[in-house]
N, C-alpha and C. Protein backbone atom coordinates (compact mmCIF):
# COMPACT_ATOMS: atom_id res chain seq x y z
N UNK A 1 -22.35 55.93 69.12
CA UNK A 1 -21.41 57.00 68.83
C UNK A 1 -21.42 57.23 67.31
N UNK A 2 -21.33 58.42 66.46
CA UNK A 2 -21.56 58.89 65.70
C UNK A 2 -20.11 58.68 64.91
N UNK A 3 -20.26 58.86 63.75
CA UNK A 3 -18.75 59.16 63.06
C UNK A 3 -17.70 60.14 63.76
N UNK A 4 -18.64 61.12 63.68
CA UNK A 4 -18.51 62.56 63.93
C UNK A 4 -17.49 62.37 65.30
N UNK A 5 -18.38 61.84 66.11
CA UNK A 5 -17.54 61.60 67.32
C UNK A 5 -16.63 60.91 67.82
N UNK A 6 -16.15 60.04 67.10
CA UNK A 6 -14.31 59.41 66.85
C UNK A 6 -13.78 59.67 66.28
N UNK A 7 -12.99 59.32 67.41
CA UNK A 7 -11.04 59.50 66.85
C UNK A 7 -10.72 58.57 66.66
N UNK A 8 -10.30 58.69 65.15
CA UNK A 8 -9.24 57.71 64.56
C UNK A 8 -8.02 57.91 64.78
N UNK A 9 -7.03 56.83 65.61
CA UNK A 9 -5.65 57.05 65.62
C UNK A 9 -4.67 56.31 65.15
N UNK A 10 -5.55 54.88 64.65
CA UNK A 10 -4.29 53.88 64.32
C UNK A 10 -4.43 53.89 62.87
N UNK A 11 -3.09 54.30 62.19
CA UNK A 11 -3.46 54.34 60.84
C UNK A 11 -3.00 52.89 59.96
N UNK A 12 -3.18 53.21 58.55
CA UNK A 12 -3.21 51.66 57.87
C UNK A 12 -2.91 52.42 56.36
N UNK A 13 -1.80 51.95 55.85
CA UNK A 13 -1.05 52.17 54.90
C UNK A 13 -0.54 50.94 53.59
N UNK A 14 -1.15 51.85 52.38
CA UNK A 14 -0.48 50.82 51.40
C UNK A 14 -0.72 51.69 50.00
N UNK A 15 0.21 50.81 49.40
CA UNK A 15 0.40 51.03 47.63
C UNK A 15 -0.05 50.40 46.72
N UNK A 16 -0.33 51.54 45.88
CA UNK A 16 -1.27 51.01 44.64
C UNK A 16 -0.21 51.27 43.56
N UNK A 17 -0.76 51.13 42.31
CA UNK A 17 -0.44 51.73 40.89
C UNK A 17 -1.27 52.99 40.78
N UNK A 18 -0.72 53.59 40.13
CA UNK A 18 -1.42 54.63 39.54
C UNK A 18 -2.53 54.95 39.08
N UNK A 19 -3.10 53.55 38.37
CA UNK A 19 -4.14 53.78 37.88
C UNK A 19 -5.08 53.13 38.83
N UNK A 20 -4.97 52.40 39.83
CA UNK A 20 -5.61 52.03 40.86
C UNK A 20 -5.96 52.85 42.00
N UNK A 21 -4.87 53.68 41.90
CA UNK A 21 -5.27 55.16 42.54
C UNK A 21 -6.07 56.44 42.44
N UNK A 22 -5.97 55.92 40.77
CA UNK A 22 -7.60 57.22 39.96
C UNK A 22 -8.64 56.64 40.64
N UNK A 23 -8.64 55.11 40.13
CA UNK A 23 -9.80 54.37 40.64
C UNK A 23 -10.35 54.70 41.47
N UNK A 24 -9.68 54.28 43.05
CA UNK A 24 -10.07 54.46 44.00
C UNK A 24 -10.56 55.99 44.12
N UNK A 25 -9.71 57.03 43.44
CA UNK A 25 -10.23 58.99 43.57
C UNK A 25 -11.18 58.56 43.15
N UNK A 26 -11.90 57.86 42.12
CA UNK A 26 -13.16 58.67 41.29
C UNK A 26 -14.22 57.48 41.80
N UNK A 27 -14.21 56.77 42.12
CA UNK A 27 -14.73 55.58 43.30
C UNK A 27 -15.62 56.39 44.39
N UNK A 28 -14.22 57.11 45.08
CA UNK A 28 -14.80 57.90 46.27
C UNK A 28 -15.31 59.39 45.82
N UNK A 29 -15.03 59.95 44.61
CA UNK A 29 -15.35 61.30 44.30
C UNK A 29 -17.12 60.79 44.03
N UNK A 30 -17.10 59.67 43.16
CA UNK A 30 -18.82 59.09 42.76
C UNK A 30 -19.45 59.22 44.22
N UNK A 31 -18.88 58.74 45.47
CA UNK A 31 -19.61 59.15 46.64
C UNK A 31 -19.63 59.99 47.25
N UNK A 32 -19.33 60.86 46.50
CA UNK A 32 -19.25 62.54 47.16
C UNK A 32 -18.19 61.86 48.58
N UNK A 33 -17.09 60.99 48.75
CA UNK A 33 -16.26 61.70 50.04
C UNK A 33 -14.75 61.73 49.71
N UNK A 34 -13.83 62.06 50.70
CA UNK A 34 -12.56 61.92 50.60
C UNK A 34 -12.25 60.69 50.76
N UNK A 35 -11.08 60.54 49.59
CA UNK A 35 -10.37 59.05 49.33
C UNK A 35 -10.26 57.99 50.86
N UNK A 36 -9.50 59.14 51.52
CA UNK A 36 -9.49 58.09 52.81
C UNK A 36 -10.66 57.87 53.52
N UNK A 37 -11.91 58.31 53.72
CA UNK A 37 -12.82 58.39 54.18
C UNK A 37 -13.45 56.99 53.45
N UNK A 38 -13.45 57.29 51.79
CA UNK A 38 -14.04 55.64 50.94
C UNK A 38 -13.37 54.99 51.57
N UNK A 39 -11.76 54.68 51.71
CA UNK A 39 -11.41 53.62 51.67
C UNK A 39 -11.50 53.05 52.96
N UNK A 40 -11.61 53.39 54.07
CA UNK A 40 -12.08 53.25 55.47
C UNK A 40 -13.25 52.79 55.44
N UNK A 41 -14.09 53.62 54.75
CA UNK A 41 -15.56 52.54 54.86
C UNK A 41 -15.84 51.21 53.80
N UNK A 42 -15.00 51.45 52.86
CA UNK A 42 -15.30 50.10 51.69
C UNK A 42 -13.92 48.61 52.61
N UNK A 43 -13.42 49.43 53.13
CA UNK A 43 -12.59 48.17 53.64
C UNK A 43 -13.41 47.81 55.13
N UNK A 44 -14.22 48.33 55.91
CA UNK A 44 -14.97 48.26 56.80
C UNK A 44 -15.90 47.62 56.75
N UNK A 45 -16.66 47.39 55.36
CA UNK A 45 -17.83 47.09 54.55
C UNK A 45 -17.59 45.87 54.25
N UNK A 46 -16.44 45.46 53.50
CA UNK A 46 -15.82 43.73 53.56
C UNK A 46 -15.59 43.55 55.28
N UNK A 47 -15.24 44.01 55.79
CA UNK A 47 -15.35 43.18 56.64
C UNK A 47 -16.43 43.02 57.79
N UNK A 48 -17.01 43.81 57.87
CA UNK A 48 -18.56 43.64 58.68
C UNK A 48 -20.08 43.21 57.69
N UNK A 49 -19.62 42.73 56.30
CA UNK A 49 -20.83 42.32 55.52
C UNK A 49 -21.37 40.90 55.79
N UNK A 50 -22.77 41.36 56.15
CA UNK A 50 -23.28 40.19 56.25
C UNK A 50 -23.33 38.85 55.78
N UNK A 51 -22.78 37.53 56.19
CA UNK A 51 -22.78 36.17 55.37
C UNK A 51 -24.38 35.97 54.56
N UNK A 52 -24.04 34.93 54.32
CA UNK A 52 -24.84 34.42 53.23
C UNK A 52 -26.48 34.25 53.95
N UNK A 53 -27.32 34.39 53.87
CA UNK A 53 -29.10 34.21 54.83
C UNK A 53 -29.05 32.73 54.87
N UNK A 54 -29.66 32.39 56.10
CA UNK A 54 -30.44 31.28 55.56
C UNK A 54 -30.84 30.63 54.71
N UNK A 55 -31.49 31.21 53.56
CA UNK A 55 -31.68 30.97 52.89
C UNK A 55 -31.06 30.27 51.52
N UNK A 56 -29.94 31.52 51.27
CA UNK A 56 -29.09 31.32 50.30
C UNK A 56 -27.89 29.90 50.58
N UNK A 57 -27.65 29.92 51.92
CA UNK A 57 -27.05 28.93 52.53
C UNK A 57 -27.59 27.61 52.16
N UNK A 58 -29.33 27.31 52.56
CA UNK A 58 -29.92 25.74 52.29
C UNK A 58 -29.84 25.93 50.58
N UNK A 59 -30.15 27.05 50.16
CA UNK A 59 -29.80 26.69 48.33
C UNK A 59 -28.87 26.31 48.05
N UNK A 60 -27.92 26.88 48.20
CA UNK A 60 -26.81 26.17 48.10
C UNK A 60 -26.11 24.80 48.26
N UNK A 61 -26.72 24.67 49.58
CA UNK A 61 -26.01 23.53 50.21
C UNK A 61 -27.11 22.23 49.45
N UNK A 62 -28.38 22.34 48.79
CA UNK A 62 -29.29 21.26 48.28
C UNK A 62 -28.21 21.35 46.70
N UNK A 63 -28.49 22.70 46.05
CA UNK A 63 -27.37 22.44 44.81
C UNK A 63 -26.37 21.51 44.78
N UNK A 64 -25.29 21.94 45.68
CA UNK A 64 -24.30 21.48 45.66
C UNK A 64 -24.27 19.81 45.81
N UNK A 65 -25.13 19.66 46.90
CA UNK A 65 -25.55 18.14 47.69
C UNK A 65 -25.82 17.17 45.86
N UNK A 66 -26.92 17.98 45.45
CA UNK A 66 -27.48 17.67 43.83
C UNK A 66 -26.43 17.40 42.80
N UNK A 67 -26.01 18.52 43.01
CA UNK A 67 -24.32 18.26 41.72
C UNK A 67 -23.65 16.80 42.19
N UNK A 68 -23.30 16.95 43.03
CA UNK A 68 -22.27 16.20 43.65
C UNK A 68 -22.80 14.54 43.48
N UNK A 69 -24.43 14.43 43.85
CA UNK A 69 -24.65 13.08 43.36
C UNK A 69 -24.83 12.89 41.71
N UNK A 70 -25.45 13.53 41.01
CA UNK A 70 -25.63 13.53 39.46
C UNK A 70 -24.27 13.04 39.34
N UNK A 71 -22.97 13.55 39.38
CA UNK A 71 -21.72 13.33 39.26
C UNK A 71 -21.58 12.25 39.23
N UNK A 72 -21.55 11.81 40.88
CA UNK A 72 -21.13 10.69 41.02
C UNK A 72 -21.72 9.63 40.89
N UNK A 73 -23.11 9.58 40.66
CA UNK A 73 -24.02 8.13 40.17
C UNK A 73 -23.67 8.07 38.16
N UNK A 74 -23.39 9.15 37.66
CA UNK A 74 -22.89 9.29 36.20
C UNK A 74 -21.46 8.54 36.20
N UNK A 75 -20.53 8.43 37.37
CA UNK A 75 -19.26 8.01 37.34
C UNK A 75 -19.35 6.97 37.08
N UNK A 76 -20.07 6.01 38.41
CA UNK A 76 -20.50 4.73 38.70
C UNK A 76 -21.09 4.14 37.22
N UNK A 77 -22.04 4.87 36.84
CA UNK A 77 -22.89 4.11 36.09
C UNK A 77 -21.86 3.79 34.90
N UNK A 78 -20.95 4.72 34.36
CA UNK A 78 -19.98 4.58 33.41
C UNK A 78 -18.95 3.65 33.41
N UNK A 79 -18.78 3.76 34.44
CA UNK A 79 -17.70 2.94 35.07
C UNK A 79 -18.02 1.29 34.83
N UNK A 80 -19.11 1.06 35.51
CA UNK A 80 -19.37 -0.09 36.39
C UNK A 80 -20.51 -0.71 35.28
N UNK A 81 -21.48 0.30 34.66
CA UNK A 81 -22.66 -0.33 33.98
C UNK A 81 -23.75 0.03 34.64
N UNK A 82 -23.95 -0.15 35.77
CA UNK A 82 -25.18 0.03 37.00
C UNK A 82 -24.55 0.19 37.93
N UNK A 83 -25.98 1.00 39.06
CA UNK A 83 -25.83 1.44 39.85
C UNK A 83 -26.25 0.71 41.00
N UNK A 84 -26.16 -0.01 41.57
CA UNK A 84 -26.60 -1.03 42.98
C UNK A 84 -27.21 0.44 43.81
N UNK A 85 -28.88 -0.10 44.58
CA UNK A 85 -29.02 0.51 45.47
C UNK A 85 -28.27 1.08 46.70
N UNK A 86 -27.68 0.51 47.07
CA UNK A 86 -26.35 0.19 48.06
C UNK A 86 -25.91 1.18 47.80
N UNK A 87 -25.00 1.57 46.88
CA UNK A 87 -24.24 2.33 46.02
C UNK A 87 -24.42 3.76 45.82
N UNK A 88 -26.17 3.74 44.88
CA UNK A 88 -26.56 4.95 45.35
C UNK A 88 -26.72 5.71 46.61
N UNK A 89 -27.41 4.92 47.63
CA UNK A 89 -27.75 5.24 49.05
C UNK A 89 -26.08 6.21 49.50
N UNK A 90 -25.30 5.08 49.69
CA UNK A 90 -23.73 5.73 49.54
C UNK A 90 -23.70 6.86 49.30
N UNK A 91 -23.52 7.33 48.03
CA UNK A 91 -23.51 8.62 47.42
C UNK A 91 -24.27 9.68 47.70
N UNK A 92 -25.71 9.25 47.94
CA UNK A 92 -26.47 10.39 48.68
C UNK A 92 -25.82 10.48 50.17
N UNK A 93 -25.86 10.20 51.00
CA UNK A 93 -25.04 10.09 51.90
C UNK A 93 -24.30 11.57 51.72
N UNK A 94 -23.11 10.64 51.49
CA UNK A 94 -21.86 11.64 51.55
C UNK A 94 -21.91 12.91 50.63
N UNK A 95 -22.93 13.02 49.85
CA UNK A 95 -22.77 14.51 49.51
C UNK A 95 -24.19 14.82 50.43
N UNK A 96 -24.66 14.67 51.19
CA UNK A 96 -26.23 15.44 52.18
C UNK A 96 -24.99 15.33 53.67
N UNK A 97 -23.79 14.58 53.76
CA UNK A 97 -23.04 14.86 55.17
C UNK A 97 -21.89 16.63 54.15
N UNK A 98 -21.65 16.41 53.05
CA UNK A 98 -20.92 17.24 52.71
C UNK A 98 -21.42 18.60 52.59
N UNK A 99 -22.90 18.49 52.35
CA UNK A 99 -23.27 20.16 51.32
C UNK A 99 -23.41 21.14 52.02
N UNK A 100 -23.28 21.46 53.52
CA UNK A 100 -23.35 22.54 54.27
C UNK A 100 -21.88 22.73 54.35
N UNK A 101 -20.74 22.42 54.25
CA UNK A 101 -19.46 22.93 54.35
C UNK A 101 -19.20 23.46 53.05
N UNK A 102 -19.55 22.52 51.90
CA UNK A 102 -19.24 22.71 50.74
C UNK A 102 -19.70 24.02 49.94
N UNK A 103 -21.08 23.94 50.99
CA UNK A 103 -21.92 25.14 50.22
C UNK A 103 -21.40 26.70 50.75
N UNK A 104 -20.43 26.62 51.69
CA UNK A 104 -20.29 27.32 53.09
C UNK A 104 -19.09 28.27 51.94
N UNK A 105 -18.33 27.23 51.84
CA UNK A 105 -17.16 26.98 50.69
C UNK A 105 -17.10 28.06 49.55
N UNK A 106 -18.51 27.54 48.80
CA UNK A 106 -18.37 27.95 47.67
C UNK A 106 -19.23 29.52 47.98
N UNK A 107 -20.04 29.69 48.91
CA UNK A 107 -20.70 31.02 49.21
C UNK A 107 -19.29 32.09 49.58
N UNK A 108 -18.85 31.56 50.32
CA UNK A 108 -17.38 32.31 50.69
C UNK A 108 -16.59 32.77 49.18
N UNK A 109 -16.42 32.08 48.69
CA UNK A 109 -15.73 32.23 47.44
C UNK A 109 -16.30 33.06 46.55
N UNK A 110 -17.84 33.19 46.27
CA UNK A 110 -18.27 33.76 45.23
C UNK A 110 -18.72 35.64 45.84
N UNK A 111 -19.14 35.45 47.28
CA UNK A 111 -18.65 36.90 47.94
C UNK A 111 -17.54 37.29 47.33
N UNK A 112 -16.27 36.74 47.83
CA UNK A 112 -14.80 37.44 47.37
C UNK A 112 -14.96 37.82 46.13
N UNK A 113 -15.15 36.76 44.86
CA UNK A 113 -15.11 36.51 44.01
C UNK A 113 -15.89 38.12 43.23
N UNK A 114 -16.92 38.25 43.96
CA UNK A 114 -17.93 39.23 43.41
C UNK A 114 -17.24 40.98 43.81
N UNK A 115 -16.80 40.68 45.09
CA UNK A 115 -16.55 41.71 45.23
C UNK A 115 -14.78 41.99 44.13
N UNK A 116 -13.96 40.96 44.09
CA UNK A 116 -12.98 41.89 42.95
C UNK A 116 -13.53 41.75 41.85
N UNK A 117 -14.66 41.16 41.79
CA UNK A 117 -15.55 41.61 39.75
C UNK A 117 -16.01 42.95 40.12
N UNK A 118 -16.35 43.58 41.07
CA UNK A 118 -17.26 44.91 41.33
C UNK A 118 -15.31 45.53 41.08
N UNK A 119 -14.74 45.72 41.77
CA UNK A 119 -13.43 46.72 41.46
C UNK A 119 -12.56 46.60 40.36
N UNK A 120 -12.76 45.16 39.91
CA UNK A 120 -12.29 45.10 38.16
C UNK A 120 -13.44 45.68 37.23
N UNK A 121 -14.20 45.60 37.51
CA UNK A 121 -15.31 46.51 36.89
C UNK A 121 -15.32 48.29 36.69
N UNK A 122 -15.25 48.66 38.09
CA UNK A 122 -14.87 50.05 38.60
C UNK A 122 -13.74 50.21 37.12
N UNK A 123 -12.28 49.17 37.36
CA UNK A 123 -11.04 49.64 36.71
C UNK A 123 -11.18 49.75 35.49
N UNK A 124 -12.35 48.73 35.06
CA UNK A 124 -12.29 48.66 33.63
C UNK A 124 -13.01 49.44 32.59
N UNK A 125 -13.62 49.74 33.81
CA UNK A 125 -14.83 51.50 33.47
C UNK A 125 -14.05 52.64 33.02
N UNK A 126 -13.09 53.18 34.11
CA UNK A 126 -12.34 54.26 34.48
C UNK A 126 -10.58 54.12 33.07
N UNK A 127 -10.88 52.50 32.33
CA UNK A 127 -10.08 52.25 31.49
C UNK A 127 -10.49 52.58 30.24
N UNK A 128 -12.07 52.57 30.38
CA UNK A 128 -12.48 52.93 29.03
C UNK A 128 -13.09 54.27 28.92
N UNK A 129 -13.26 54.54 30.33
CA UNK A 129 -13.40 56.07 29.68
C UNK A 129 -12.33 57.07 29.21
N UNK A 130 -11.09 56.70 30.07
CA UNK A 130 -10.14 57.20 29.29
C UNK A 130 -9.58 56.88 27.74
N UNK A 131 -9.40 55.85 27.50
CA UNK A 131 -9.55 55.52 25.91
C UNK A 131 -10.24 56.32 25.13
N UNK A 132 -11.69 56.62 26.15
CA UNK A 132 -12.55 57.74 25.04
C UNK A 132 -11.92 58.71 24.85
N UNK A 133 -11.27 59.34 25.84
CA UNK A 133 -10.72 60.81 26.01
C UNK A 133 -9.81 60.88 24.64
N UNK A 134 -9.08 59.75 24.86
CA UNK A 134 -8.17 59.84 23.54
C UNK A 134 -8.54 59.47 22.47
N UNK A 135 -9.60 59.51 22.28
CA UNK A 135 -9.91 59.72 20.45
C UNK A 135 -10.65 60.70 20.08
């Protein structure tokens, strides 16, 4: 089914500031559509965007696995003087049982994360071009 061919009936309502409201006009005017039309598809867009690939997922999750021992064999070694095989083994361990949640974690976070840098971006654009206006 086409755009064209639904009906939208349940509506969805909220408040901005003012200047979050240019935003969003000149947001959706940059895509040639009407405000409600952007904001229907950019809030549609978070929520049907694809997770992280395969790919980006095992990167992650080896990073993280990596950080997490450097860390903690640097703790030990400070701590203690040396590192007992034992010890190390340990530590690899529990960050190679941790780095697929962790990595899961931090992929989740840096999505969000990216997407309010893309609309603080938008704001901070639409902040300085007006500044220009006034000089």
């Amino acid at each position: 089914m086409s755009k064209r061919d639904q009906t939208f009936t349940d509506p969805i309502g909220l408040k901005v500031t003012r200047e979050q409201f240019q935003t969003l006009k000149e947001l959706a005017a940059r895509d040639a559509k009407p405000l409600a039309v952007w904001c229907r598809d950019a809030l549609l867009a978070v929520t049907t965007a694809p997770g992280p690939s395969p790919f980006q997922l095992a990167l992650m999750a080896e990073l993280t696995a990596t950080q997490a021992i450097v860390i903690d064999l640097l703790c030990v070694l400070g701590r203690d003087g040396r590192i007992t095989t034992q010890k190390a083994q340990e530590i690899v361990d529990r960050a190679q049982n941790a780095k697929f949640k962790e990595a899961t974690q931090l992929l989740q976070y840096a999505y969000s994360r990216a997407a309010r840098l893309r609309l603080d971006a938008a704001a901070s654009g639409e902040q300085t071009r007006k500044e220009e206006h006034h000089e």
